[in-house]
Protein backbone atom coordinates (compact mmCIF):
# COMPACT_ATOMS: atom_id res chain seq x y z
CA UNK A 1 2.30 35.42 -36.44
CA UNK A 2 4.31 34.50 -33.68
CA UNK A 3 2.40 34.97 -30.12
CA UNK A 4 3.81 38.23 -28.32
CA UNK A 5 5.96 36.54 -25.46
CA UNK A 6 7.99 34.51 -28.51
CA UNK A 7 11.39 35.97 -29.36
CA UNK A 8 11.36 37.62 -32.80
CA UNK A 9 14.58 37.42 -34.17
CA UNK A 10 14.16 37.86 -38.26
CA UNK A 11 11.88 40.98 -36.94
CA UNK A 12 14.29 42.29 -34.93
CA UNK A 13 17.18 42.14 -37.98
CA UNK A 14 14.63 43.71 -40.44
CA UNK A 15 14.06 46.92 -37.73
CA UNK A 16 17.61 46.87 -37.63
CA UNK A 17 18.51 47.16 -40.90
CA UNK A 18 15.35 49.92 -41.65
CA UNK A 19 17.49 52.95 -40.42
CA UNK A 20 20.43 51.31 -41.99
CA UNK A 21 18.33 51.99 -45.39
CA UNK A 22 17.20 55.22 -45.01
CA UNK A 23 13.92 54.33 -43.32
CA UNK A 24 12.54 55.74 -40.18
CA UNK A 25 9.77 56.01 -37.93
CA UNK A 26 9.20 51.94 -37.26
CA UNK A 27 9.31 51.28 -33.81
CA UNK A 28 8.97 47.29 -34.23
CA UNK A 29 8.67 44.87 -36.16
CA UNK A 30 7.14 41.20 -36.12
CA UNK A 31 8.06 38.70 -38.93
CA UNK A 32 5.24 35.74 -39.43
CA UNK A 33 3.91 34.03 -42.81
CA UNK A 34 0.90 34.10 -44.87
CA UNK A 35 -0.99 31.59 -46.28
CA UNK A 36 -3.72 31.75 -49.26
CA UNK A 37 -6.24 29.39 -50.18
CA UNK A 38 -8.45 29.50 -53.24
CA UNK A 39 -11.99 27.43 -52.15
CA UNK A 40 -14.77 26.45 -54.83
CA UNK A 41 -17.43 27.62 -54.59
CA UNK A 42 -19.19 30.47 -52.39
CA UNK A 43 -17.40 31.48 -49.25
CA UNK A 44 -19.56 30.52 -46.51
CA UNK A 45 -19.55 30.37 -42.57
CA UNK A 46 -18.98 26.67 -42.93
CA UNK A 47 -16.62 26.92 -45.20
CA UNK A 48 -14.50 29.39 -43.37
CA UNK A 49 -14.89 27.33 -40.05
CA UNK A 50 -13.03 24.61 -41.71
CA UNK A 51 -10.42 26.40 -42.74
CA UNK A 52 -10.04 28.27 -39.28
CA UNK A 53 -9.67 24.06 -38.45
CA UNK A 54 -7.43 23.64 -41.32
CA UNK A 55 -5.17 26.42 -39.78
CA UNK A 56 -5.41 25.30 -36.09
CA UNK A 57 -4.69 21.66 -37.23
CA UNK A 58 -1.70 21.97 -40.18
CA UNK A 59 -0.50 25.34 -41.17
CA UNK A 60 0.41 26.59 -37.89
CA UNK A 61 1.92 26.12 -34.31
CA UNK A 62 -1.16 27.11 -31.83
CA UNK A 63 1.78 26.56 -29.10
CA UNK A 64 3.35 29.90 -30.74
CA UNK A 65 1.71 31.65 -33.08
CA UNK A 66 -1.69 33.19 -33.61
CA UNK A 67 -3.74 33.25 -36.48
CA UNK A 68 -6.36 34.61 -38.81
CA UNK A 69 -8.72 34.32 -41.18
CA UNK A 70 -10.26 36.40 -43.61
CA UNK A 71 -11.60 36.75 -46.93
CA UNK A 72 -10.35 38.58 -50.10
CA UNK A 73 -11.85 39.01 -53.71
CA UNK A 74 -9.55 37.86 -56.16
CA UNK A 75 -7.98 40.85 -57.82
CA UNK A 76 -8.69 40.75 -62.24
């Protein structure tokens, strides 16, 4: 997600067009991106710290954005 002092402007079109639609109630919005990563094996703390490096290092901008990272169960 883009850091909160960085200018949002695909964020701000999308609360724009939300009334526009018929929706209501938002009162902002931020626009980032999502990455998913299957792993072998079992998900453990070393495992996650290198992909907390992976994410620091390649997939994003530390300058700009922040980022997470967190587990899920693949749905069946």
């Amino acid at each position: 997600m883009p850091k909160p002092e960085i200018l949002d402007p695909q964020g701000k079109a999308v609360l724009g067009a939300l009334p526009r639609l018929g929706f209501s109630g938002v009162t902002d919005v931020r626009q980032g991106k999502r990455f998913e990563l299957d792993v072998e094996g079992e998900v453990t703390d070393e495992v996650l710290a290198r992909v907390h490096e992976m994410a620091e290092t390649l997939l994003s901008n530390p300058v700009i954005e922040n980022f997470t990272v967190s587990v899920e169960e693949p749905v069946r």
